[in-house]
N, C-alpha and C. Protein backbone atom coordinates (compact mmCIF):
# COMPACT_ATOMS: atom_id res chain seq x y z
N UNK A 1 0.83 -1.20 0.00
CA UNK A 1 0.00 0.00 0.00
C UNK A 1 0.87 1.26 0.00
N UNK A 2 1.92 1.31 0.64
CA UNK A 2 2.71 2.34 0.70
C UNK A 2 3.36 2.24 -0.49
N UNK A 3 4.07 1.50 -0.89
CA UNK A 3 4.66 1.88 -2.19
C UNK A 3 3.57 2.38 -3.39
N UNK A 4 2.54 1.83 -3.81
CA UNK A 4 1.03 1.76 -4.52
C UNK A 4 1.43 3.83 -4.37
N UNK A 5 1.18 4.05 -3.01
CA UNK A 5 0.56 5.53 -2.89
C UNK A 5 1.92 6.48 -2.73
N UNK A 6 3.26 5.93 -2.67
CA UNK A 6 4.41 6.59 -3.08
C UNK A 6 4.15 6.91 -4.18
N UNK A 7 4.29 5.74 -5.25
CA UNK A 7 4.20 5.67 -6.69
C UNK A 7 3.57 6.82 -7.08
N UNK A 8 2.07 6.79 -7.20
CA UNK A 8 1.47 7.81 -7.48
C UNK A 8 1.42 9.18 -6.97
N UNK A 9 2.16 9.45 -5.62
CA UNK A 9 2.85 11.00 -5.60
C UNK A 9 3.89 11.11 -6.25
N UNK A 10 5.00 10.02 -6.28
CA UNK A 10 5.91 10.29 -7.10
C UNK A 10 5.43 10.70 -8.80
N UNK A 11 4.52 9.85 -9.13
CA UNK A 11 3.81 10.40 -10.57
C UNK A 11 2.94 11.76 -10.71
N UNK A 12 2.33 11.96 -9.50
CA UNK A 12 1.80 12.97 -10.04
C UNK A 12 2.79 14.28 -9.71
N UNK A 13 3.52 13.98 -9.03
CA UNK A 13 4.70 15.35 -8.81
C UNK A 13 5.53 15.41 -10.15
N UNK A 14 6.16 13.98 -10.83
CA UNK A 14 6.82 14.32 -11.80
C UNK A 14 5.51 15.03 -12.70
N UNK A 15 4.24 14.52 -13.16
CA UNK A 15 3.37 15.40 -13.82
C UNK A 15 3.15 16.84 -13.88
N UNK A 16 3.19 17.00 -12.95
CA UNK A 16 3.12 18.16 -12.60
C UNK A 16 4.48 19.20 -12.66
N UNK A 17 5.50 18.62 -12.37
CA UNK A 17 6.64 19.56 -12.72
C UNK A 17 6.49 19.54 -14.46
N UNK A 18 6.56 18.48 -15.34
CA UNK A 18 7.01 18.13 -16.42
C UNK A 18 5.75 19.38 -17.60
N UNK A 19 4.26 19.14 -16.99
CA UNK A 19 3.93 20.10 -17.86
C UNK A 19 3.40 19.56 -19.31
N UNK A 20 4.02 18.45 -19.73
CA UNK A 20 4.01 17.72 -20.61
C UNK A 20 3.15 16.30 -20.74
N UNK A 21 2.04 16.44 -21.67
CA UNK A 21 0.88 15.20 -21.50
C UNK A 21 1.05 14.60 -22.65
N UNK A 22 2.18 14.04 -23.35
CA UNK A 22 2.21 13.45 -24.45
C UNK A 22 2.38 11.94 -24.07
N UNK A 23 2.02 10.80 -25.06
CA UNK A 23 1.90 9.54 -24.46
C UNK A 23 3.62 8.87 -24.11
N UNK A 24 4.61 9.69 -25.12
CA UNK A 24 5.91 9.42 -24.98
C UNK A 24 6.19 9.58 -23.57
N UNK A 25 6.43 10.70 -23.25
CA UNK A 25 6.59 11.74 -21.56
C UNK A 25 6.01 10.61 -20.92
N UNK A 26 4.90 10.46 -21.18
CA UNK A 26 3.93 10.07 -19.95
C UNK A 26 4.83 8.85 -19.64
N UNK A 27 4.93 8.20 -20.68
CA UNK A 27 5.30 6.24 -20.64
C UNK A 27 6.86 6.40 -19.87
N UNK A 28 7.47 7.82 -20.15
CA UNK A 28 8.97 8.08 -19.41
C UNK A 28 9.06 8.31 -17.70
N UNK A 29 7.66 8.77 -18.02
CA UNK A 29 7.54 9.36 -16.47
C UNK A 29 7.11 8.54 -15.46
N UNK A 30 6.22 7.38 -16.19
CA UNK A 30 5.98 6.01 -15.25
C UNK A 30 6.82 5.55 -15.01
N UNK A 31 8.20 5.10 -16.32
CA UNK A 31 8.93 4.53 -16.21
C UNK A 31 9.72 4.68 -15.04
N UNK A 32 10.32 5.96 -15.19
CA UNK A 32 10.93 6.66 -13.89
C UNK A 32 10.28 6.39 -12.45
N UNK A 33 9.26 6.09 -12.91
CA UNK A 33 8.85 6.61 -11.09
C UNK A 33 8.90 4.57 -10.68
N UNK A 34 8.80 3.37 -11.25
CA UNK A 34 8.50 2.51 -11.27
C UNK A 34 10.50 2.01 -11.15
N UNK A 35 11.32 2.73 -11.58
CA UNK A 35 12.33 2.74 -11.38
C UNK A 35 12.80 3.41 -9.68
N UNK A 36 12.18 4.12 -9.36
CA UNK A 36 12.79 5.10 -8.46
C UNK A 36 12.08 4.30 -7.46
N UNK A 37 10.53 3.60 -7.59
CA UNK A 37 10.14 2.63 -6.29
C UNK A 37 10.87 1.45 -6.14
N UNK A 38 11.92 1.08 -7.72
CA UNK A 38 12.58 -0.22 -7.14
C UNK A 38 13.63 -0.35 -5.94
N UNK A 39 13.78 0.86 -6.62
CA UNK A 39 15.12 1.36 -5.72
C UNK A 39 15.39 1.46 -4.60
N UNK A 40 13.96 2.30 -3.97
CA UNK A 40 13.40 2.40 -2.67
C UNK A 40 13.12 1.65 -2.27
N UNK A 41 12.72 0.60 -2.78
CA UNK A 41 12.36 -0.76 -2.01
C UNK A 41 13.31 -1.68 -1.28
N UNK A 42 14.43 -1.86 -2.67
CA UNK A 42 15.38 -2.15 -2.32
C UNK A 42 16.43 -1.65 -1.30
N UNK A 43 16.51 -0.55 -1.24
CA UNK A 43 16.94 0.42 0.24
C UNK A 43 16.33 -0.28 1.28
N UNK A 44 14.45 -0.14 1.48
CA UNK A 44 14.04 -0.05 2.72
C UNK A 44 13.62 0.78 2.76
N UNK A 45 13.42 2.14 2.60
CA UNK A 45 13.13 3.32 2.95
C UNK A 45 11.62 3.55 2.81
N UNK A 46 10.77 2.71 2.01
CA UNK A 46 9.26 2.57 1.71
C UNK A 46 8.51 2.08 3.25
N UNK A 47 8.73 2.79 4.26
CA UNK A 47 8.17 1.96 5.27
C UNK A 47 7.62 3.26 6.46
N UNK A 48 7.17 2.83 7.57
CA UNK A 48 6.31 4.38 7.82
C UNK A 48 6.75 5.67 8.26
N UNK A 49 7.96 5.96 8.78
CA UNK A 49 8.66 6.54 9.15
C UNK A 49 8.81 7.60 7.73
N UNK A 50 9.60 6.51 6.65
CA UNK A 50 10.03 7.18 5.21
C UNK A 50 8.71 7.88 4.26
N UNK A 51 7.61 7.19 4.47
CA UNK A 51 6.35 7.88 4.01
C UNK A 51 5.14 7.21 4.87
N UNK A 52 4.88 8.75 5.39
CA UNK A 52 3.79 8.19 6.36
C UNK A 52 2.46 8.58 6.19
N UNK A 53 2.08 8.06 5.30
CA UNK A 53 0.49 7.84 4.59
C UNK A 53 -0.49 8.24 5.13
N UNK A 54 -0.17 7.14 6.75
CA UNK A 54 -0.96 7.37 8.10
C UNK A 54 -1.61 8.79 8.23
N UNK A 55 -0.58 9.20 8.32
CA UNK A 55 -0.80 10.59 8.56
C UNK A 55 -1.67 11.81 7.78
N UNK A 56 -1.72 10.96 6.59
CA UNK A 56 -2.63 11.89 5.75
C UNK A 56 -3.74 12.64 6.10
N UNK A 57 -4.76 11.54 6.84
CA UNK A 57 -6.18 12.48 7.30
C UNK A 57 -5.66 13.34 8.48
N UNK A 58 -4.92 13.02 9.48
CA UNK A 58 -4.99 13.89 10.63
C UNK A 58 -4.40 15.10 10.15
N UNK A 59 -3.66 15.34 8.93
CA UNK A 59 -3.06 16.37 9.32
C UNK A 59 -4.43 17.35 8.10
N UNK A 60 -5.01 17.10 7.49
CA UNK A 60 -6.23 17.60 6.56
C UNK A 60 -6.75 18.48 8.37
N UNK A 61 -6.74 18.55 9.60
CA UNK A 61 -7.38 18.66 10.88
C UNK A 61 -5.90 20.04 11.08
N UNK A 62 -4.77 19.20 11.48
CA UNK A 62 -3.86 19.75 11.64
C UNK A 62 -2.77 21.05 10.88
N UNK A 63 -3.66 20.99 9.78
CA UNK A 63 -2.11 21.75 8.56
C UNK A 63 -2.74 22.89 8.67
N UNK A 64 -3.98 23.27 8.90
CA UNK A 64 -4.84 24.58 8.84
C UNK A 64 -4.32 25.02 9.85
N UNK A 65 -4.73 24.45 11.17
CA UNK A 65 -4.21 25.33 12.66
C UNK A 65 -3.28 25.65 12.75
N UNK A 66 -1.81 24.33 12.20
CA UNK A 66 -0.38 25.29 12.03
C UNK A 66 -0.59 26.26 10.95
N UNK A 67 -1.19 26.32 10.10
CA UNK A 67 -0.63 27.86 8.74
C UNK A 67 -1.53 29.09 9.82
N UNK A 68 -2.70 28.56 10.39
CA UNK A 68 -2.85 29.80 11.38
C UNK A 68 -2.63 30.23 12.82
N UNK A 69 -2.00 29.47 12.97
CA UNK A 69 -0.63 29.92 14.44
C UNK A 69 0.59 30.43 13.53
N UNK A 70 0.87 29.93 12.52
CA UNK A 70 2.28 30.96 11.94
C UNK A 70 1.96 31.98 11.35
N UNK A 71 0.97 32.53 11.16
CA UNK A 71 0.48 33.37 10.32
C UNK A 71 -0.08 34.74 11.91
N UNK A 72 0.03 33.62 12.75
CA UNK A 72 -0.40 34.73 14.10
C UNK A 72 1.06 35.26 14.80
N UNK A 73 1.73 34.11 14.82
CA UNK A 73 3.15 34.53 15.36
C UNK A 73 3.47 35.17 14.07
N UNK A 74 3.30 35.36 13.06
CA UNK A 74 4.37 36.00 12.29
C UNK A 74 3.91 37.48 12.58
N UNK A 75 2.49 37.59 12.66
CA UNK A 75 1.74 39.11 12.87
C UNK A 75 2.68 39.28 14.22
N UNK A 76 3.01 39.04 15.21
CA UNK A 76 3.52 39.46 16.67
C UNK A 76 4.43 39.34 16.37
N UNK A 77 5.43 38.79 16.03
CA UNK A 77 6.54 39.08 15.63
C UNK A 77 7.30 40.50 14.96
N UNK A 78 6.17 40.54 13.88
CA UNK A 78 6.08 42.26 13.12
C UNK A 78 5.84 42.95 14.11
N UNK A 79 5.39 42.82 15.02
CA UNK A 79 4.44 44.27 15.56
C UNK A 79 6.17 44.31 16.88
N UNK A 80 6.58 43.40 17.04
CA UNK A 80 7.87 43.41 18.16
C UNK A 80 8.89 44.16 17.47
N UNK A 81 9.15 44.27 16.31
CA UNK A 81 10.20 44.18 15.20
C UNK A 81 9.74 45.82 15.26
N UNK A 82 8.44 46.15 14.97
CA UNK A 82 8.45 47.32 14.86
C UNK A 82 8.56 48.29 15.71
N UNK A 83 8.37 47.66 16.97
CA UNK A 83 7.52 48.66 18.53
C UNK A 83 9.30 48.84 18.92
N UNK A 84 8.91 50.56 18.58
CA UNK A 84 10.11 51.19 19.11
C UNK A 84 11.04 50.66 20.27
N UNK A 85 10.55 50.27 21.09
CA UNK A 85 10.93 49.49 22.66
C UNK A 85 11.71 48.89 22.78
N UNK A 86 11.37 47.76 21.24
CA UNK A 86 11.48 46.37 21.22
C UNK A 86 11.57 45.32 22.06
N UNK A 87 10.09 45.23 22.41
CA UNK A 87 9.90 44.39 24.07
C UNK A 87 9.93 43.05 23.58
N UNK A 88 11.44 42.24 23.45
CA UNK A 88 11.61 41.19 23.53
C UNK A 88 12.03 40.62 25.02
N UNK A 89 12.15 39.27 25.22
CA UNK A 89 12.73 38.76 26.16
C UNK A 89 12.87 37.29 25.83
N UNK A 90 14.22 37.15 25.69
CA UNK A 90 14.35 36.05 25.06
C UNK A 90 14.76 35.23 26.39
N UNK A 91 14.02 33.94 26.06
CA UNK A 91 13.61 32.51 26.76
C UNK A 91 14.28 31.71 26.27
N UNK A 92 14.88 30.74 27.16
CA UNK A 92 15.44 29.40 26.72
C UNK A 92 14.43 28.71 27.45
N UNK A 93 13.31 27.26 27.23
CA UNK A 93 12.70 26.73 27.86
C UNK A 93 12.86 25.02 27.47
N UNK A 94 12.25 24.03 28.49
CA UNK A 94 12.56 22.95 28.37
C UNK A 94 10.93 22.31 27.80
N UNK A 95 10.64 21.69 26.81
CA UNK A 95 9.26 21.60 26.24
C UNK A 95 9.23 19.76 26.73
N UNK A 96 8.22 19.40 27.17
CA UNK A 96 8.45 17.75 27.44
C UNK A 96 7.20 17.48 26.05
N UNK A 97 7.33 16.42 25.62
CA UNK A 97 6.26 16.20 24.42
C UNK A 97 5.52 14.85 24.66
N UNK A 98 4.06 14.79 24.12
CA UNK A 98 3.71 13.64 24.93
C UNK A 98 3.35 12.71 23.52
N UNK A 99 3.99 13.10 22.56
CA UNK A 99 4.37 11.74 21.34
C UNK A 99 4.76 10.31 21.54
N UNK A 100 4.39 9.61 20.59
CA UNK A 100 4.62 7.77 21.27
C UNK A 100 5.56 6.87 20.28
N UNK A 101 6.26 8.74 18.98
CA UNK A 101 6.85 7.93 18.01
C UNK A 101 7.78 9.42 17.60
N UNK A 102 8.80 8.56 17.30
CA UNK A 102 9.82 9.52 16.77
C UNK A 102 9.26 10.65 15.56
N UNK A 103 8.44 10.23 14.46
CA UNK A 103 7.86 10.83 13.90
C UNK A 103 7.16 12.15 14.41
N UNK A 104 6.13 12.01 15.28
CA UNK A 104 5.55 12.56 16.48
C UNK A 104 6.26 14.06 16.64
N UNK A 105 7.53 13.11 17.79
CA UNK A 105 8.47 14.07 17.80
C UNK A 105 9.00 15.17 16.89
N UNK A 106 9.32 14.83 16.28
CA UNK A 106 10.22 15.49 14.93
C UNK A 106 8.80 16.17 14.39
N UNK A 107 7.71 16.17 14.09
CA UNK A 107 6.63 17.01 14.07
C UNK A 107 6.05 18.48 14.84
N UNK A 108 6.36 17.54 16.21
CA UNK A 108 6.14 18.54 17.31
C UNK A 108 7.30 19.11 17.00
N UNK A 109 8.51 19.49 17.39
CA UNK A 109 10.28 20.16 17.02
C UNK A 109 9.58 20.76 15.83
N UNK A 110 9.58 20.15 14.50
CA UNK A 110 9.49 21.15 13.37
C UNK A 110 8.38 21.99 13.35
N UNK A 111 7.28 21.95 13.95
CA UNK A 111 6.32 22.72 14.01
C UNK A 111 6.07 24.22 15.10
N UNK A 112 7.48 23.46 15.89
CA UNK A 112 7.67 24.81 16.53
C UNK A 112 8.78 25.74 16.33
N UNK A 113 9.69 25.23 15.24
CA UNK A 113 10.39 26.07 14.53
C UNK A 113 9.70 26.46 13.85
N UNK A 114 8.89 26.03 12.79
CA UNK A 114 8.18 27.07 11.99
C UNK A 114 7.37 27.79 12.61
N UNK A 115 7.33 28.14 13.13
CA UNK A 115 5.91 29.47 13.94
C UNK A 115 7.19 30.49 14.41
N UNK A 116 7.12 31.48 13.55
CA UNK A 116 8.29 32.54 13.96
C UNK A 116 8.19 32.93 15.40
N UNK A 117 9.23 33.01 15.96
CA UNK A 117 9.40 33.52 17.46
C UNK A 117 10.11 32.43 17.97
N UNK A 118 9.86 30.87 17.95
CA UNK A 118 10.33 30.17 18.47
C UNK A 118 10.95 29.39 17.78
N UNK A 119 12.43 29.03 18.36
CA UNK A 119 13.21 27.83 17.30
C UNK A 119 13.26 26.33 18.52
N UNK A 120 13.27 25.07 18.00
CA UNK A 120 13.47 24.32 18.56
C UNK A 120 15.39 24.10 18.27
N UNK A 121 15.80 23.89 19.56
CA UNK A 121 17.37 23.68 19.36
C UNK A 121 17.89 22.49 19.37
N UNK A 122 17.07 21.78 20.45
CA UNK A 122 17.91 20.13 20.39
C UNK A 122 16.33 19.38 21.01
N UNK A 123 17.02 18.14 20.59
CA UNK A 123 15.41 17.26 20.89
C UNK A 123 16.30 15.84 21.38
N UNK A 124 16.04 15.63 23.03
CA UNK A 124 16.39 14.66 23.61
C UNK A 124 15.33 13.73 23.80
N UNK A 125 15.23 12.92 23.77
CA UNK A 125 13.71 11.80 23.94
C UNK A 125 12.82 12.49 23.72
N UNK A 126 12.23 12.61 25.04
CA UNK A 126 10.87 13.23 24.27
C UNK A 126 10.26 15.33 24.91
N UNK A 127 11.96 15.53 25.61
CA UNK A 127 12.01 16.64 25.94
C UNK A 127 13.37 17.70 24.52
N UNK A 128 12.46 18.69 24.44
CA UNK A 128 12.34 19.47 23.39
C UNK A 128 13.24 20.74 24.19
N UNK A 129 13.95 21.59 23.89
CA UNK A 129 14.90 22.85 24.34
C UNK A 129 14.45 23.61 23.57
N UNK A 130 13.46 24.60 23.76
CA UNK A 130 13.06 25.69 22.63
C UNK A 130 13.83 27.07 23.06
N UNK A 131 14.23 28.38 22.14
CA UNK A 131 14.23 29.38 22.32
C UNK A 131 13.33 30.43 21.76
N UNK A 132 12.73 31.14 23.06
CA UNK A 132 11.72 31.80 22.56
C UNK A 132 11.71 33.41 22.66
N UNK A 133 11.32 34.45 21.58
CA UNK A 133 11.75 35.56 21.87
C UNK A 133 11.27 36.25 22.84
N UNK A 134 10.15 36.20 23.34
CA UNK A 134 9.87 36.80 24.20
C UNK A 134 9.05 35.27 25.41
N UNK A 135 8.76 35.66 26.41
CA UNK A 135 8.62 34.90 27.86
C UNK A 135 7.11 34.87 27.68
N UNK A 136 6.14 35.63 26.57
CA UNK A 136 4.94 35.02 26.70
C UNK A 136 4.85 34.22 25.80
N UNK A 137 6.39 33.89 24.48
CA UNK A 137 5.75 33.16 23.54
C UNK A 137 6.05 31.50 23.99
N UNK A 138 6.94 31.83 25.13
CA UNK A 138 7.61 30.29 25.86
C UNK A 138 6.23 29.82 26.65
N UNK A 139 6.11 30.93 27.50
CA UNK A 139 4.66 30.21 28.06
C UNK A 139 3.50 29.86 27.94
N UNK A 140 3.27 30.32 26.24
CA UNK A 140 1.55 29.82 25.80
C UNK A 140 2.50 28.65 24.78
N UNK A 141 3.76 27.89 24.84
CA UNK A 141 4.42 26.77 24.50
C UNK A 141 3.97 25.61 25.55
N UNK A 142 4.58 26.38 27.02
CA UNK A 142 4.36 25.46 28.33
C UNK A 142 2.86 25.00 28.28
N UNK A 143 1.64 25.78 27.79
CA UNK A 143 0.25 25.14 27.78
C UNK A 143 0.25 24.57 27.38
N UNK A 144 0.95 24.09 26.38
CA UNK A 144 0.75 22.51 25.49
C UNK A 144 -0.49 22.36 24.62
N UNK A 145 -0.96 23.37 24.03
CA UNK A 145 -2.27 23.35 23.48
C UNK A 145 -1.24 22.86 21.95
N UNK A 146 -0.07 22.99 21.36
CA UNK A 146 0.79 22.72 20.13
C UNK A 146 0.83 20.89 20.40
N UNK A 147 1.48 21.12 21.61
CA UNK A 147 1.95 19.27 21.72
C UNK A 147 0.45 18.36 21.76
N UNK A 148 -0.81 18.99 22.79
CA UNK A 148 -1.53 18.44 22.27
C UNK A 148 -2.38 18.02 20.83
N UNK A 149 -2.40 18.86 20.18
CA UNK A 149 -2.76 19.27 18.46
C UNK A 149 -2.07 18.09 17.64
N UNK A 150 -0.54 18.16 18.18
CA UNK A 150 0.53 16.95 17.30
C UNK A 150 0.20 15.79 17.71
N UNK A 151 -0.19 15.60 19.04
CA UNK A 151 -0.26 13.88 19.69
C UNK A 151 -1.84 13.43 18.92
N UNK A 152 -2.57 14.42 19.04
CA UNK A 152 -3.80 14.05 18.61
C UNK A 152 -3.86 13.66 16.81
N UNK A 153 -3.26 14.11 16.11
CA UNK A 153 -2.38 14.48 14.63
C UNK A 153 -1.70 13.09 14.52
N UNK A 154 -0.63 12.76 15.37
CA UNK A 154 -0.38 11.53 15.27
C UNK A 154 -0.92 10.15 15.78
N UNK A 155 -1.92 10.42 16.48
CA UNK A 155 -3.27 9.51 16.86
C UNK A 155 -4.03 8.74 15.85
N UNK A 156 -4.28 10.08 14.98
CA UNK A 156 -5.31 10.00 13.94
C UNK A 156 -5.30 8.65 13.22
N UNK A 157 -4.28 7.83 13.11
CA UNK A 157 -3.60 7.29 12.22
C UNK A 157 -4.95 5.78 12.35
């Protein structure tokens, strides 16, 4: 099943870059992609970690709320950048995550680097080291309303 639904992102991405619907192209572009799953197979890398399928519906729940938490931190961020003051206060904090899979993890971490203000720095088991620019953006982190969103995201499955 996973390779089946690799395949066909791998096809419809080459489609889509290529631009080109001729039956030649087309028969090149299967070819390729039927080449590129042997390959992968043969690696190993076709397995859930390497494409995680699973994940498809939860994040259709999940991908909206992150583009509008980064789209909110990016607004506060501007308005810090601009305010004469510049009332930062930069936070180093310790984030614990309540994920049950490395995937998980590495979700929760990348999702809190992308939301401007906060970078994730190192990720030990399942405790996270964020730096945050200011001390209210560390502490609406500490609510865990993000880690819950991801555990529930990686639930879905």
């Amino acid at each position: 099943m996973r390779t089946l639904s690799l395949g066909c992102a791998l096809f419809a991405f080459w489609l889509l870059l290529s631009g080109h619907y001729t039956g030649l192209l087309i028969t090149f572009g299967v070819l390729s992609c039927v080449g590129i799953l042997a390959l992968a197979h043969r690696m190993g890398v076709v397995d859930e970690e390497g494409h995680p399928i699973h994940l498809a519906l939860g994040g259709l729940l999940y991908w909206p709320w992150l583009f509008l938490e980064i789209a909110k931190s990016a607004w506060g961020v501007t308005r810090l950048i601009l305010d004469p003051r510049l009332p930062i206060s930069p936070t180093m904090i310790k984030v614990k995550s309540t994920q049950k899979t490395r995937i998980g993890v590495n979700i929760f971490a990348n999702s809190i680097t992308l939301t401007p203000g906060t970078i994730s720095v190192e990720v030990e088991g399942n405790a996270i080291t964020v730096h945050a620019i200011t001390a209210g953006g560390a502490a609406e982190l500490k609510e865990g309303d993000m880690d819950r969103r991801v555990t529930a995201f990686e639930g879905a499955s």
